[in-house]
Protein backbone atom coordinates (compact mmCIF):
# COMPACT_ATOMS: atom_id res chain seq x y z
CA UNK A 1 -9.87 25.86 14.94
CA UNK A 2 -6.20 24.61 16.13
CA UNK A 3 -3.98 25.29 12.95
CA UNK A 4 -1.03 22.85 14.81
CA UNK A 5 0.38 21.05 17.61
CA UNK A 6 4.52 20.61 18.18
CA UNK A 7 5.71 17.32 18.85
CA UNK A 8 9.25 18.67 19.74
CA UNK A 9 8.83 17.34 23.44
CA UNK A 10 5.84 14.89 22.48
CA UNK A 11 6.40 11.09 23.26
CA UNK A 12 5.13 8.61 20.76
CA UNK A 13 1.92 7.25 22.53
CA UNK A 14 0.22 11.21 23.39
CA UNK A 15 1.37 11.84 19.28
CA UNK A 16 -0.59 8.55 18.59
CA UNK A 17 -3.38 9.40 20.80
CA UNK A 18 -3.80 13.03 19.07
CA UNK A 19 -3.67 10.89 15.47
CA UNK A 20 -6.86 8.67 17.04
CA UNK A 21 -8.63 11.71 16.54
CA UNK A 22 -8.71 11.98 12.60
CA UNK A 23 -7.44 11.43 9.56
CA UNK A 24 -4.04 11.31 8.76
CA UNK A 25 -1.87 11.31 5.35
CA UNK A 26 -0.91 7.53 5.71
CA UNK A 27 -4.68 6.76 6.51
CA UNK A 28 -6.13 8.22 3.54
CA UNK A 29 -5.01 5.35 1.08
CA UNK A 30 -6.39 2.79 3.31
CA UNK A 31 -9.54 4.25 4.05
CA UNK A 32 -9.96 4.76 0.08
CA UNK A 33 -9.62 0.99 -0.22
CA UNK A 34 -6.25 2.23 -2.32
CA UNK A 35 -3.83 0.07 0.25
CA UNK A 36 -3.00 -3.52 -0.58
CA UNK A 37 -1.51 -3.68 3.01
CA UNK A 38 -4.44 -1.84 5.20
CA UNK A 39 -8.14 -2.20 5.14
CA UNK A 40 -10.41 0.74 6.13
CA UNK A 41 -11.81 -1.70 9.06
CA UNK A 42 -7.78 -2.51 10.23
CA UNK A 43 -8.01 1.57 10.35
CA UNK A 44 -11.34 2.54 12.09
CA UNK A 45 -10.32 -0.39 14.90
CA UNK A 46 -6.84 1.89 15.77
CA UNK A 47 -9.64 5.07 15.62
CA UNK A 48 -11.79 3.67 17.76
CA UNK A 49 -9.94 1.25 20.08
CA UNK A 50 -9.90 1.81 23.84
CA UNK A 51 -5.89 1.14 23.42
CA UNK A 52 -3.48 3.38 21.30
CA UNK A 53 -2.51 0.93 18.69
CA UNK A 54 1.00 1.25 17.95
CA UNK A 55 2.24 -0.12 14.27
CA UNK A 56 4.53 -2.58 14.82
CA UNK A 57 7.68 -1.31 12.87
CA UNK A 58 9.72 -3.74 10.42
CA UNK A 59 13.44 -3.49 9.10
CA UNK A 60 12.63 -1.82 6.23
CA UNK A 61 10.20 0.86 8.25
CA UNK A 62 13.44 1.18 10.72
CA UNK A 63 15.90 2.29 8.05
CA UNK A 64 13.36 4.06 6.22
CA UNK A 65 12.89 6.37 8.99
CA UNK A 66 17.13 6.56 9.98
CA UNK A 67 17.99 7.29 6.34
CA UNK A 68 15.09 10.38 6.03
CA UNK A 69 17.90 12.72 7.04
CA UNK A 70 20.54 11.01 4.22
CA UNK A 71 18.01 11.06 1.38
CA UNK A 72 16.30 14.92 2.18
CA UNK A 73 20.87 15.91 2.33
CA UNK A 74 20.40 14.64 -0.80
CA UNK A 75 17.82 16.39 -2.05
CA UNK A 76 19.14 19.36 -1.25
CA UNK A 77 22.14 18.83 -2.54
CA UNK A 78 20.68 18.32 -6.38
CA UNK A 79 18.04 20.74 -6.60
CA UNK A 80 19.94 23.61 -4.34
CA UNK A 81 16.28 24.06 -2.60
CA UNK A 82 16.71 23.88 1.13
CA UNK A 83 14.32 21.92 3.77
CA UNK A 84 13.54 21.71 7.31
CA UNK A 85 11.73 19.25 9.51
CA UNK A 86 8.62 20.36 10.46
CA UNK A 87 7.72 19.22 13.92
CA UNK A 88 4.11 19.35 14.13
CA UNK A 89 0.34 17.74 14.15
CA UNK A 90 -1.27 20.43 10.97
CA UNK A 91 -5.27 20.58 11.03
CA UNK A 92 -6.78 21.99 8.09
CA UNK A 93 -8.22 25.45 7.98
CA UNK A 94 -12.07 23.85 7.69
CA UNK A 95 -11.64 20.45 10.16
CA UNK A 96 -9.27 19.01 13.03
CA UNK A 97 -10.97 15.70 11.22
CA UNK A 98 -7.95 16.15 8.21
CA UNK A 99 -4.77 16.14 9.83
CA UNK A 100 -1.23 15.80 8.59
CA UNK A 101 2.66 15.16 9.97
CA UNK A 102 4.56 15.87 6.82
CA UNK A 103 8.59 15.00 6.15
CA UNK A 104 10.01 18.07 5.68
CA UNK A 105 9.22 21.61 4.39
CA UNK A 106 11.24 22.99 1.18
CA UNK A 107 11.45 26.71 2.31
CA UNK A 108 10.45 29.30 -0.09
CA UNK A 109 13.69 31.09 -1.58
CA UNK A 110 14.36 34.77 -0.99
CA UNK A 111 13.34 35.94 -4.18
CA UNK A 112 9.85 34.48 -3.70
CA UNK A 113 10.25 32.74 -6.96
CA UNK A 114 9.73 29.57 -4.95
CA UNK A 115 7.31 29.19 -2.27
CA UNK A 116 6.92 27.04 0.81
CA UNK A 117 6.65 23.16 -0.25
CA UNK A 118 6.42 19.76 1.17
CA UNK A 119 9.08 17.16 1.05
CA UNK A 120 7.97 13.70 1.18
CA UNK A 121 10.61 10.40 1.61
CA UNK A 122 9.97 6.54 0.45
CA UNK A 123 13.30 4.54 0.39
CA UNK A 124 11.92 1.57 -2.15
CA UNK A 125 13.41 -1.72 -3.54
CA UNK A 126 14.29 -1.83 -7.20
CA UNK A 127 10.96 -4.28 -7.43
CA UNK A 128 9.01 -1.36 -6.21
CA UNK A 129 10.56 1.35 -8.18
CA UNK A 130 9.00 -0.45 -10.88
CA UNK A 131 5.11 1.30 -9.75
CA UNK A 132 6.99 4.51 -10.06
CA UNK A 133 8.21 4.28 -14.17
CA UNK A 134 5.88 6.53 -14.93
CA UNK A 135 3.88 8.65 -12.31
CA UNK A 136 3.22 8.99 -8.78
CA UNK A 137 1.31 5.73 -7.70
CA UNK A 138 -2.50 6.40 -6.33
CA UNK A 139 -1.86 4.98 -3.16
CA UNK A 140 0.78 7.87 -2.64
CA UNK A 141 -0.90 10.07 -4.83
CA UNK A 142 -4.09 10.64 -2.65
CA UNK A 143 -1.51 11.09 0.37
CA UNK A 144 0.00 13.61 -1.19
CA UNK A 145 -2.63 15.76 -2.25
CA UNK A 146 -3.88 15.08 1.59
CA UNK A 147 -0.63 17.18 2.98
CA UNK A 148 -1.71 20.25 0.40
CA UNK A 149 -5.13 20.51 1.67
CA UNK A 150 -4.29 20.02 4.95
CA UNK A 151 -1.12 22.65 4.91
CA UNK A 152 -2.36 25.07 2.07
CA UNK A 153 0.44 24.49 0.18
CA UNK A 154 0.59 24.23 -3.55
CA UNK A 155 3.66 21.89 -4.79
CA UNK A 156 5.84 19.44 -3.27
CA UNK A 157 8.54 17.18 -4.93
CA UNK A 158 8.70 13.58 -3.41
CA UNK A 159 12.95 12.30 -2.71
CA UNK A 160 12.99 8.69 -3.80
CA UNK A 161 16.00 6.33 -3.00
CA UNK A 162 15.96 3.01 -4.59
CA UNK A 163 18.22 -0.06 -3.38
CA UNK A 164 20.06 2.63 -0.96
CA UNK A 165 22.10 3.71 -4.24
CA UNK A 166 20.01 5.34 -6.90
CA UNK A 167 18.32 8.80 -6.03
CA UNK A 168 15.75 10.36 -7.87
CA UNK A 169 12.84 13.18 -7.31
CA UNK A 170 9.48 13.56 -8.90
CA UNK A 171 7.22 16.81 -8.47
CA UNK A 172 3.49 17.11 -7.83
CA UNK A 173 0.90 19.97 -8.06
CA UNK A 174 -2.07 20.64 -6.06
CA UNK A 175 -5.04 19.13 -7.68
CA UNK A 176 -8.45 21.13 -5.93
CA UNK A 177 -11.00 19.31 -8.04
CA UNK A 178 -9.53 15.58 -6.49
CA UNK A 179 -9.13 17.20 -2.55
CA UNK A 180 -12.50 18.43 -2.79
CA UNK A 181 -13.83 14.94 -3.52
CA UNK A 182 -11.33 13.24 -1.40
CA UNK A 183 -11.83 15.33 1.55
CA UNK A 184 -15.70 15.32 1.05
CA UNK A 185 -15.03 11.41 1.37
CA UNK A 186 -12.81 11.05 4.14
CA UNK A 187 -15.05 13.33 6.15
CA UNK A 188 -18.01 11.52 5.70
CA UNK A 189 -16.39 8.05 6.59
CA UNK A 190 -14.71 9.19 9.39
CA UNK A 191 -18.64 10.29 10.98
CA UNK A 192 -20.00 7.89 9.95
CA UNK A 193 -18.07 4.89 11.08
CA UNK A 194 -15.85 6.67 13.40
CA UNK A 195 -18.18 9.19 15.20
CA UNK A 196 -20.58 7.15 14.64
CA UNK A 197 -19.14 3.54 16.19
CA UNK A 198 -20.31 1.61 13.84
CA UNK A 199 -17.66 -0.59 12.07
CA UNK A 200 -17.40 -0.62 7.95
CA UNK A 201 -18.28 -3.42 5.87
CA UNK A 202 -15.62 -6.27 5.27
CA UNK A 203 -13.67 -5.69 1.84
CA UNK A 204 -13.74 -9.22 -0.16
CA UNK A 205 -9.99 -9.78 1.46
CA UNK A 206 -11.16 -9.62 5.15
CA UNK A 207 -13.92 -11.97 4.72
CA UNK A 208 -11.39 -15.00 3.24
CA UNK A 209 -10.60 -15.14 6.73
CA UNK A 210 -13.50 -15.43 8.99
CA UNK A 211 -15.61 -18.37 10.14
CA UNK A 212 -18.62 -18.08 7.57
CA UNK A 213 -22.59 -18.80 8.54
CA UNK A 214 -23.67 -22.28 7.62
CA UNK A 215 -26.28 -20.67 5.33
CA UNK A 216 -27.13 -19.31 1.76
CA UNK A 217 -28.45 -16.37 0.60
CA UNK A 218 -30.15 -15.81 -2.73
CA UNK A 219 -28.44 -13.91 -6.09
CA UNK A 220 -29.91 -10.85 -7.43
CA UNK A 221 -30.00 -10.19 -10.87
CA UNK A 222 -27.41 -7.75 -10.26
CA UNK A 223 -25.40 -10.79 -8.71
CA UNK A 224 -26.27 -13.22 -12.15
CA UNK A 225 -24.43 -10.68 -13.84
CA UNK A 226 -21.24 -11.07 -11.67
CA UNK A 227 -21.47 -14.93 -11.85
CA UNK A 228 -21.91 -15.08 -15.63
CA UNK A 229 -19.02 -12.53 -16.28
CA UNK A 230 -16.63 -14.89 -13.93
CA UNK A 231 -18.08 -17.83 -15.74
CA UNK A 232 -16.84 -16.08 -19.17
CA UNK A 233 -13.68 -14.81 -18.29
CA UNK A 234 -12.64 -18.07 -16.71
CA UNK A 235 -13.47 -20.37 -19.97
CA UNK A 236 -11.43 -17.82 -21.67
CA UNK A 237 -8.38 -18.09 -19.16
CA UNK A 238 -8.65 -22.16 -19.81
CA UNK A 239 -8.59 -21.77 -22.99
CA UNK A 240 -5.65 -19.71 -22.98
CA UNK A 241 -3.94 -21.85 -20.85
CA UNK A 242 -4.44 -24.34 -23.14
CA UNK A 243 -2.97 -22.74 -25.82
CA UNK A 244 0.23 -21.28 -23.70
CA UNK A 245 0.87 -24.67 -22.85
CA UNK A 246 0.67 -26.26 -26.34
CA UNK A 247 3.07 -23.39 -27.32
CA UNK A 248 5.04 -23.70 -24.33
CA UNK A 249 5.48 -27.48 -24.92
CA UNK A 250 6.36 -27.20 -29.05
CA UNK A 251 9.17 -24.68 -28.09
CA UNK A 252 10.40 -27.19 -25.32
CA UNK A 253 10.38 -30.09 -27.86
CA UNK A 254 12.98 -27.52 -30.11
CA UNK A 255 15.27 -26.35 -27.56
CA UNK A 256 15.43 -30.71 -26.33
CA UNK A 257 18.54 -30.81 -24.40
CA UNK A 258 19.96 -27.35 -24.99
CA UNK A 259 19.76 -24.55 -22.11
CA UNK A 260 18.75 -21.98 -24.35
CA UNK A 261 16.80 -20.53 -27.69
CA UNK A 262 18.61 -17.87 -29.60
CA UNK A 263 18.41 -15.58 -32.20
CA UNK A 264 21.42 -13.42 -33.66
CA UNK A 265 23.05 -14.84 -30.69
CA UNK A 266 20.98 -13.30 -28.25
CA UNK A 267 18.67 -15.19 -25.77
CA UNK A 268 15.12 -15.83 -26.12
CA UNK A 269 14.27 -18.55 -23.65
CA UNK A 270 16.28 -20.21 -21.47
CA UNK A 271 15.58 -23.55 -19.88
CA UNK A 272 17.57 -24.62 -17.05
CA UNK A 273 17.67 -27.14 -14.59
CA UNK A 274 17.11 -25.58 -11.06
CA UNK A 275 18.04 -27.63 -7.99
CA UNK A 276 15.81 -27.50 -4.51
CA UNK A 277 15.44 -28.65 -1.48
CA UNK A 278 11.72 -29.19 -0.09
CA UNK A 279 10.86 -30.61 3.50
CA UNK A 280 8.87 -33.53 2.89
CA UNK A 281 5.86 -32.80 5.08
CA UNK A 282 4.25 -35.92 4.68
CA UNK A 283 7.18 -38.47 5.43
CA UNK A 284 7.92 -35.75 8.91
CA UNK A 285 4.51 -36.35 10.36
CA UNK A 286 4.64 -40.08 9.81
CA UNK A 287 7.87 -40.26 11.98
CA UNK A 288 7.53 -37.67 14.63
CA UNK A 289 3.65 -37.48 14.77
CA UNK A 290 3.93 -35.64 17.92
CA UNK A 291 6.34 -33.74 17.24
CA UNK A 292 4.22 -32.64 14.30
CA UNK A 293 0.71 -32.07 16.06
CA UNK A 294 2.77 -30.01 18.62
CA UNK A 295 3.78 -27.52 15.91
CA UNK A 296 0.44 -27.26 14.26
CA UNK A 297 -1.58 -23.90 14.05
CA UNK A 298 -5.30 -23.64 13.40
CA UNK A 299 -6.31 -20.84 10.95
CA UNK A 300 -9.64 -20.11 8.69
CA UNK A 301 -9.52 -19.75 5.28
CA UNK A 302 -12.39 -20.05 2.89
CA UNK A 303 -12.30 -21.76 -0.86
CA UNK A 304 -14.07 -19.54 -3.51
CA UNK A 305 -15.72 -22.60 -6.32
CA UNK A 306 -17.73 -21.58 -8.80
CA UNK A 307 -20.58 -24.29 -9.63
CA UNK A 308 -22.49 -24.66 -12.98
CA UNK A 309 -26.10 -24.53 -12.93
């Protein structure tokens, strides 16, 4: 068993092919279905692709990655612990399956009294910071505790900067009851659907967007239960809705021409007129139907009604 590769003098599409090969720490939330963003099918078609499958990278990926050396300074500079860019492809001890390219290493002080950790680096928006109030969020969580089993290490602290002005830095712990499960579940999808070619089922998400059969198929009992649960919930959300609007509407009627509801002199609810432009679609293809068809794009999207029986 390999314990690590450098990628000092490695280009992007041999690191890329090496990462083909297994599992790596931003993989693990997606293959978990934990990833708004990535499906586990969107990540066994880069594994098992003929082509390396390069992410295409966006702004914010761009200055994520160009301010990693600004935000680890940082780091340093608060807690006093030093770190150093690691450089390599890690396999765990047990399976090249599990691998891991971590940020940075914190490197274990003199005295021993703190030993080797992992750094890791998000740059976030101030909407974003708002997952982080108060804990780690699952989607990083499980990446996190995939860099300690793959590495050995025991603690890491994670350098957060928000808005590119406010920096903050939360610790975790190695958790061996959750890597034993997780890796005991990325192992066994990456056989079976990697090793073993065979592609893994939609999630609910992917299949909004395919062409469907013209043809039925019949509920289970387990499926009645589904469909009667829905059928609950979404009486209850009417009749909510209902109600929000009625109270909605009987606050309106007070505030009548006013901008905004107080109380001690500080706001409640404000109601303001907002001015906005839309492009009138209709009146567009009427004049310049053409012009119009020319820009049209066909795409499949499928509508979800529930019928009563």
């Amino acid at each position: 068993m390999k314990n690590s590769i450098s990628t000092n003098q490695m280009d992007r599409h041999n690191w890329l092919s090496i990462r083909k090969k297994g599992i790596g720490g931003s993989d693990v939330a997606s293959i978990l279905s934990l990833n708004p963003y990535k499906t586990p099918f969107e990540v066994w078609q880069e594994k098992t692709s003929e082509e390396v499958i390069a992410k295409v990278e966006n702004s914010a990926m761009e200055f994520g990655s160009r301010l990693e050396d600004v935000v680890a300074d940082k780091y340093s500079d608060v807690t006093g612990n030093i770190v150093h860019k690691d450089n390599k492809i890690r396999f765990h001890k047990d399976s090249n399956i599990l691998l891991a390219n971590i940020d940075r290493l914190i490197i274990a002080d003199s005295s021993n009294l703190i030993p080797t950790g992992i750094l890791e680096i998000k740059t976030v928006s101030s909407f974003a910071r708002k997952y982080w109030e108060t804990d780690i969020p699952l989607s990083y969580y499980c990446q996190l505790q995939h860099y300690l089993s793959v590495t050995g290490y025991t603690w890491g602290d994670f350098a957060i900067l928000e808005d590119g002005r406010k920096f903050i830095y939360l610790n975790f712990t190695r958790d061996e009851d959750y890597i034993h499960q997780q890796n005991e579940a990325l192992i066994s999808w990456f056989n079976k659907y990697v090793t073993g070619n065979t592609p893994p089922p939609f999630s609910a998400a992917e299949l909004s967007f395919i062409s469907p059969k013209s043809s039925a198929v019949e509920a289970t009992a387990e499926v009645m239960k589904y469909y009667n649960d829905l059928k609950e919930i979404k009486n209850k959300i009417a009749s909510l809705d209902d109600e929000k609007k009625q109270l909605e509407d009987s606050l309106k009627l007070f505030i009548g021409e006013n901008e905004v509801l107080t109380l001690n002199n500080s706001p409640l609810i404000t109601w303001k007129a907002k001015k906005s432009n839309r492009f009138d679609t209709k009146s567009f293809q009427q004049d310049h139907i053409d012009l119009y068809q020319k820009y049209l794009s066909e795409s499949y999207s499928r509508t979800f009604l529930v019928k009563e029986l």
